[in-house]
Structures are given as C-alpha cells and as structure tokens.
N, C-alpha and C. Protein backbone atom coordinates (compact mmCIF):
# COMPACT_ATOMS: atom_id res chain seq x y z
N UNK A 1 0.84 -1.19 0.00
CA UNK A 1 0.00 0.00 0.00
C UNK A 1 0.88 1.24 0.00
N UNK A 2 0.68 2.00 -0.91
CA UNK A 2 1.08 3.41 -0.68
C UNK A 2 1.27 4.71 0.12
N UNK A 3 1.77 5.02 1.17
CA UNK A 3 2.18 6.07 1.78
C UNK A 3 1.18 6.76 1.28
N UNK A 4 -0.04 7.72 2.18
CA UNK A 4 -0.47 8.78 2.30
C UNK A 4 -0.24 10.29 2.43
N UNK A 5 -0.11 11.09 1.99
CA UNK A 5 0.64 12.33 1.97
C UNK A 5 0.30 13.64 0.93
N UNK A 6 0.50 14.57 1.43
CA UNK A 6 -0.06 15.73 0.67
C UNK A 6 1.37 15.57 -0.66
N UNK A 7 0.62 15.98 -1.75
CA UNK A 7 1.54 15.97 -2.96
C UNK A 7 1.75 17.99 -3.57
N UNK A 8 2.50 17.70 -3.82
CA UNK A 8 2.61 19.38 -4.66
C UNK A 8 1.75 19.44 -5.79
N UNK A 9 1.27 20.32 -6.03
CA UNK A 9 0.34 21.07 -7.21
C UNK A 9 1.02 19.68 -8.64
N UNK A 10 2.28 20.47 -8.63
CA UNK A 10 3.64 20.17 -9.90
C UNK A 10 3.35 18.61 -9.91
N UNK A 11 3.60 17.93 -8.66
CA UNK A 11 3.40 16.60 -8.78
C UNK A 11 2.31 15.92 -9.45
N UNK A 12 1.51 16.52 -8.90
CA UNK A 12 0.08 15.82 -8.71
C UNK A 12 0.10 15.89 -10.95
N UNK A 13 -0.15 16.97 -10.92
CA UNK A 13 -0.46 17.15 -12.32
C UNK A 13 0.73 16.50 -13.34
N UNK A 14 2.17 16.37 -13.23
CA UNK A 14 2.79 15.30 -13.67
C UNK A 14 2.46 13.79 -13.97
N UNK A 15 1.93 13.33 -12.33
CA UNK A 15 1.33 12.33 -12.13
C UNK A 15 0.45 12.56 -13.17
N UNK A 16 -0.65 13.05 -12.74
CA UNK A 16 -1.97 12.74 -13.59
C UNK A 16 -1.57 12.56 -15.34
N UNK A 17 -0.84 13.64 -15.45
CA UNK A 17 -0.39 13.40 -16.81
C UNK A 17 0.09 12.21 -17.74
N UNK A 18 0.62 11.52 -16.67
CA UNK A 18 1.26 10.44 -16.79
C UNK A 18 0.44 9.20 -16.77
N UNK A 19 -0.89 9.10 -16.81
CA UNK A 19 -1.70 8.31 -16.96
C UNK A 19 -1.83 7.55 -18.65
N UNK A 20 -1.53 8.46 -19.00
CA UNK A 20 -1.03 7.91 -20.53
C UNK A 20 0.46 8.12 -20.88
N UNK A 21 1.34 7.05 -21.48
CA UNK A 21 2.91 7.56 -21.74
C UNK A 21 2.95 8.87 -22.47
N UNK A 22 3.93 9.70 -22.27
CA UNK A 22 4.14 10.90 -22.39
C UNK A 22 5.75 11.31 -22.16
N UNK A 23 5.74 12.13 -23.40
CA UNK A 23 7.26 12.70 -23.13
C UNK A 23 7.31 13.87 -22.73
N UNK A 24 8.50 14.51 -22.32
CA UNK A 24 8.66 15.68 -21.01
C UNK A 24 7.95 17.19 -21.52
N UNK A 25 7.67 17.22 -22.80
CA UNK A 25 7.29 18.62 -23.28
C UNK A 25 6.05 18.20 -23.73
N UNK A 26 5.48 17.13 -23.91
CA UNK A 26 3.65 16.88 -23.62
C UNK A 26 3.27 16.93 -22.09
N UNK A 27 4.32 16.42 -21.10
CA UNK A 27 3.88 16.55 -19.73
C UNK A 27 3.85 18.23 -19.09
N UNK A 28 5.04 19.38 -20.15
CA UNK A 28 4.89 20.31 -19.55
C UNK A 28 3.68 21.37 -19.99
N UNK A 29 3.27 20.69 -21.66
CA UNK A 29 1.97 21.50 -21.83
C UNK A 29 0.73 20.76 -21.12
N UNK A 30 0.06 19.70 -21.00
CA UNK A 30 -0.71 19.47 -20.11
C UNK A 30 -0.53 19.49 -19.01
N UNK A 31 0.39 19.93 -18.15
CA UNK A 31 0.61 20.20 -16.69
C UNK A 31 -0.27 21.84 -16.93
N UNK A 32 0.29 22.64 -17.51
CA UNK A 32 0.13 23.98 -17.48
C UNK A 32 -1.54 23.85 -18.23
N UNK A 33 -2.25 23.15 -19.24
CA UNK A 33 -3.10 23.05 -19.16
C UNK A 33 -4.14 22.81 -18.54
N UNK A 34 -3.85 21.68 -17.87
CA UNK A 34 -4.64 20.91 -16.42
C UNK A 34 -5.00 22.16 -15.36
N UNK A 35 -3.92 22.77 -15.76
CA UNK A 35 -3.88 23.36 -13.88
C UNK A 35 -4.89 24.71 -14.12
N UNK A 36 -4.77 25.06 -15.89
CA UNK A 36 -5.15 26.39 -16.31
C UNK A 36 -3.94 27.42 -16.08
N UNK A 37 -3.01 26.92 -16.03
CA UNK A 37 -1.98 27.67 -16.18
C UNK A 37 -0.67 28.30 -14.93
N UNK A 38 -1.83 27.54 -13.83
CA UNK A 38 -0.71 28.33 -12.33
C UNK A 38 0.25 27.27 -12.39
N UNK A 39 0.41 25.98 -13.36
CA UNK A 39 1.94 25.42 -12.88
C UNK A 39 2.59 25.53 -14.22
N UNK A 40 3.78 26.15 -14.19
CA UNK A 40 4.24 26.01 -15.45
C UNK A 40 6.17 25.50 -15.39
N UNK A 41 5.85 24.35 -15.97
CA UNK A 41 7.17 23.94 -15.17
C UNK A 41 8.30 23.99 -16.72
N UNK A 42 9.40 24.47 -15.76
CA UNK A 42 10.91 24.97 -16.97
C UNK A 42 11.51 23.55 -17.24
N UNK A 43 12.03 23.40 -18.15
CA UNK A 43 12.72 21.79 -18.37
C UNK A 43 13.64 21.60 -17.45
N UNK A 44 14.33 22.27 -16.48
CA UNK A 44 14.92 21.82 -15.90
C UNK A 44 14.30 21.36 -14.16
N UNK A 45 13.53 22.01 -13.57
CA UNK A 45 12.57 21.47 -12.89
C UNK A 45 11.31 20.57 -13.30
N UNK A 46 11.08 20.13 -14.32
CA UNK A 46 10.17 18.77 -14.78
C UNK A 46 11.74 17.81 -14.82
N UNK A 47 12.61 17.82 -15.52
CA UNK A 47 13.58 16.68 -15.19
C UNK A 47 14.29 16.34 -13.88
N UNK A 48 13.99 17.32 -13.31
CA UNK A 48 14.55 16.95 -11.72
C UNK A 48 13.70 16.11 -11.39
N UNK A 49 12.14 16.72 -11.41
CA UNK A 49 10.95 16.19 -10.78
C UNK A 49 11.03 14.59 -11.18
N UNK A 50 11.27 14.45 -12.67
CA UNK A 50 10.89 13.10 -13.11
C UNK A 50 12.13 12.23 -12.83
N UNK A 51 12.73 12.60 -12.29
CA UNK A 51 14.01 11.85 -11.90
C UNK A 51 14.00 11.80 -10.28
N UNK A 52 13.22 12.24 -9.97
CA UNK A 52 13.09 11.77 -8.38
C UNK A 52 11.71 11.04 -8.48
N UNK A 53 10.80 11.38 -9.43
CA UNK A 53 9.85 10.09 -9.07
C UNK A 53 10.24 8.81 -10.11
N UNK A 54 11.10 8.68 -10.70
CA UNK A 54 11.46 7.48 -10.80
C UNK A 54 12.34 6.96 -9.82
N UNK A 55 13.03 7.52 -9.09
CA UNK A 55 13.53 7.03 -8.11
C UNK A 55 13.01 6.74 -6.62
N UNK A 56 11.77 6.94 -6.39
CA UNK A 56 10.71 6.66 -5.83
C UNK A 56 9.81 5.34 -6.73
N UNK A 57 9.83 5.06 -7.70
CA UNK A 57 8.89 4.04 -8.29
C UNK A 57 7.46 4.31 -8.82
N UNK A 58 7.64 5.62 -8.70
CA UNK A 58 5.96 5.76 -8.65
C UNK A 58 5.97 6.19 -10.73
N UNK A 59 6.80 6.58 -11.58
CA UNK A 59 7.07 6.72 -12.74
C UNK A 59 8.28 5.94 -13.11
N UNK A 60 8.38 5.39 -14.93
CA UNK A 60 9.14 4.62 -15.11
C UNK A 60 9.36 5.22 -16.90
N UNK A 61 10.71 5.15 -17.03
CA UNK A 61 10.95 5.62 -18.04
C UNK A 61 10.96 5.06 -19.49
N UNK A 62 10.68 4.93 -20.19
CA UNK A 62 10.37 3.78 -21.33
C UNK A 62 11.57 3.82 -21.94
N UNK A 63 11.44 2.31 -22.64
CA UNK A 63 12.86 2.44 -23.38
C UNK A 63 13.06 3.28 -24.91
N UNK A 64 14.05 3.87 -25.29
CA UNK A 64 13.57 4.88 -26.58
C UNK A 64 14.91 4.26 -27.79
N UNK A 65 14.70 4.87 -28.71
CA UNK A 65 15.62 4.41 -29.84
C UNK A 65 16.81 5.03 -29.56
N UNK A 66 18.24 4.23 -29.60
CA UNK A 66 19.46 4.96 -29.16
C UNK A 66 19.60 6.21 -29.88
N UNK A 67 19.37 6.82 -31.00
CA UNK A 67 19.26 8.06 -31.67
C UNK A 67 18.37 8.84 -31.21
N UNK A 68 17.12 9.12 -30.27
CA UNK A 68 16.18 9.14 -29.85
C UNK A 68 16.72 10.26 -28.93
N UNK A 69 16.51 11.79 -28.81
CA UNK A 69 16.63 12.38 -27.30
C UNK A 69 15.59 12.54 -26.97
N UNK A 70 14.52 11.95 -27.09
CA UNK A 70 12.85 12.08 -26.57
C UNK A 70 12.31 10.95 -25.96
N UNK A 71 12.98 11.64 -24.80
CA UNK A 71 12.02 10.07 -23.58
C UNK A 71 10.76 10.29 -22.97
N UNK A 72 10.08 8.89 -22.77
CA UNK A 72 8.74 9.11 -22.81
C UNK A 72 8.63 8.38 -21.15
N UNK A 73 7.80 8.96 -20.17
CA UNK A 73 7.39 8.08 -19.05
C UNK A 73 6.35 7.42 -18.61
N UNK A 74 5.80 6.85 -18.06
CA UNK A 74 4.18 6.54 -17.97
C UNK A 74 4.80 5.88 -16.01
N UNK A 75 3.38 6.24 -15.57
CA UNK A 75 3.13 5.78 -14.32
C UNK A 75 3.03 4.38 -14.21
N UNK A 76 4.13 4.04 -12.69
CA UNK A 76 3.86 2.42 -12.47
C UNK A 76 2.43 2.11 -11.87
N UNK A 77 2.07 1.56 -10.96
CA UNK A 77 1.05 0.97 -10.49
C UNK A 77 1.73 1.67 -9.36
N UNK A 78 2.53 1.86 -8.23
CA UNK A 78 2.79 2.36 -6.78
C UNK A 78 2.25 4.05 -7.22
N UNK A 79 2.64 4.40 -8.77
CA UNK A 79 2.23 5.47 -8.87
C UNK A 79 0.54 6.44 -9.03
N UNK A 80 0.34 4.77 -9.77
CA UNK A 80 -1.64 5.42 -9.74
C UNK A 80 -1.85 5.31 -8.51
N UNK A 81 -1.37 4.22 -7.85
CA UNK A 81 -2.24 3.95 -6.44
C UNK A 81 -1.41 5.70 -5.32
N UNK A 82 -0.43 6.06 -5.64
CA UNK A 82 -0.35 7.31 -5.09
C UNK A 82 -1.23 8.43 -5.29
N UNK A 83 -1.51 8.11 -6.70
CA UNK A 83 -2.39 9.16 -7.21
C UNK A 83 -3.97 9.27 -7.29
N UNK A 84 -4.53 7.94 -6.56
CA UNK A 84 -5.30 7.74 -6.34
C UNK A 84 -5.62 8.05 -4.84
N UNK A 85 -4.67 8.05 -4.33
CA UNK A 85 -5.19 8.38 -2.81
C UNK A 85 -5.62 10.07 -2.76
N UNK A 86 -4.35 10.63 -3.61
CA UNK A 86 -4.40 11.67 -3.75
C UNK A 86 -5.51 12.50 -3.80
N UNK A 87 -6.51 11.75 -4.89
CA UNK A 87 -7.60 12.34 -5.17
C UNK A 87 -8.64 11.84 -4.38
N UNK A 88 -8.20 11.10 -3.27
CA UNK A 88 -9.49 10.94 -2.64
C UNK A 88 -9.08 12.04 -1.16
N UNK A 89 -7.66 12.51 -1.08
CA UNK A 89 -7.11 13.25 0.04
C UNK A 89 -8.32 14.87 -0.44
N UNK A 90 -8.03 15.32 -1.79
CA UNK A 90 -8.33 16.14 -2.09
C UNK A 90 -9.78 16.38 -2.27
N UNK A 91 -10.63 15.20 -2.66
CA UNK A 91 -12.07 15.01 -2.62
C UNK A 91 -12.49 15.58 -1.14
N UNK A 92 -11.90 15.01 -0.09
CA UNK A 92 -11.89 14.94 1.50
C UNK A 92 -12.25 16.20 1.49
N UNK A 93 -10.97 17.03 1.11
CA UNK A 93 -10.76 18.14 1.80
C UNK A 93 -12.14 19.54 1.10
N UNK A 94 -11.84 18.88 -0.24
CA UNK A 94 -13.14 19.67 -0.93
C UNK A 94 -14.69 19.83 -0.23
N UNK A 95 -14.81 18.34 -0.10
CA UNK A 95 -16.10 17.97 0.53
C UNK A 95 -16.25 18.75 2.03
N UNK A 96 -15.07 18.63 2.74
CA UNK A 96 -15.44 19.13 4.26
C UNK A 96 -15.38 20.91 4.21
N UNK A 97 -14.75 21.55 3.25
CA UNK A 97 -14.99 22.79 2.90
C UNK A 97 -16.10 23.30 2.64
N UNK A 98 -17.11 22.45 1.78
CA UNK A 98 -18.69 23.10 1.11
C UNK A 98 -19.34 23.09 2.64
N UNK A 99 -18.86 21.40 3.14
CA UNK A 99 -20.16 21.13 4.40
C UNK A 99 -20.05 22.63 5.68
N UNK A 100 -18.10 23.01 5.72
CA UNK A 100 -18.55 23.69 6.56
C UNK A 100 -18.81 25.41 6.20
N UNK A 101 -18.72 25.49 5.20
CA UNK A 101 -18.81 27.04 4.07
C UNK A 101 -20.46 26.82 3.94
N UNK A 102 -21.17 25.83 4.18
CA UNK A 102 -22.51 26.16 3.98
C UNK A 102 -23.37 25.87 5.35
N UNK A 103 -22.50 25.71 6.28
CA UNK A 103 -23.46 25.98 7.22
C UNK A 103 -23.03 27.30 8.24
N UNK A 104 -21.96 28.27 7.58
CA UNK A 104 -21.84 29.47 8.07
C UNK A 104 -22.74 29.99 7.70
C-alpha cells in the first residue's frame, strides 16, 4: 500500500499526466493546461521532478531508440495507487470545505 501524503500542485499534475505515456514537453503543456496555467514547469525542474519520481517508483521511463533524445514516461502501479489516494485526500478536503462554508 502506498504512503499517504499531501503531494505538490507540480506533482500531482505530472502524475496525472502520466496516466497515458508521455514525453517531457507533452507533460509540460498538459501540466500547465490541467492546472489552467498556475503550474508552469521549466525543463529543468520537470527533469529533476521526473528523476526523483522514478527514483521513488511511482514513474518509469520507457525504453527509446538509441538516436532518440525524446524520452517518454508513464506511471507504475505504486504510482496510480499514489495518485489515487491523492484524489481521494483532495475530494476529502473539498467535501469538508462546502459542508462547513454552507453551514456558516
């Protein structure tokens, strides 16, 4: 089972991105899409990022043609199931906001 834990904006939307394989400049326009625009990540902070969640397990890098400088990643399974909690952390927090914003 996956560790529970608040994720960063950057993450989360990497992650999500990563639900289908994807290479680093499709992950940085649908990151900045997803979010509507408040994450906009520089190539050198998306390759940090994706190089620490492969080293975590939660993303895995595909193999590419040795001529190839376009690598593509897709989420493992430790990684949906991170990203799944995620969205139920965030459902949580949504949900207990309306209940208590509507009975002020």
């Amino acid at each position: 089972m996956a560790e529970s834990f608040a994720l960063t904006e950057a993450t989360y939307y990497i992650l999500l991105s990563l639900v289908k394989p994807r290479h680093g400049y499709g992950i940085m326009q649908l990151t900045e899409e997803l979010s509507g625009g408040r994450v906009h990540l520089a190539a050198g902070t998306l390759y940090g990022a994706l190089n620490a969640l492969c080293a975590k397990d939660w993303i895995l890098q595909l193999p590419s043609a040795d001529d190839s400088r376009r690598k593509e990643y897709r989420l493992t399974e430790k990684g949906l199931q991170v990203l799944r909690l995620e969205v139920t952390r965030l459902r949580e927090l949504a949900d207990n906001g309306e209940r208590i914003l509507g009975e002020a």
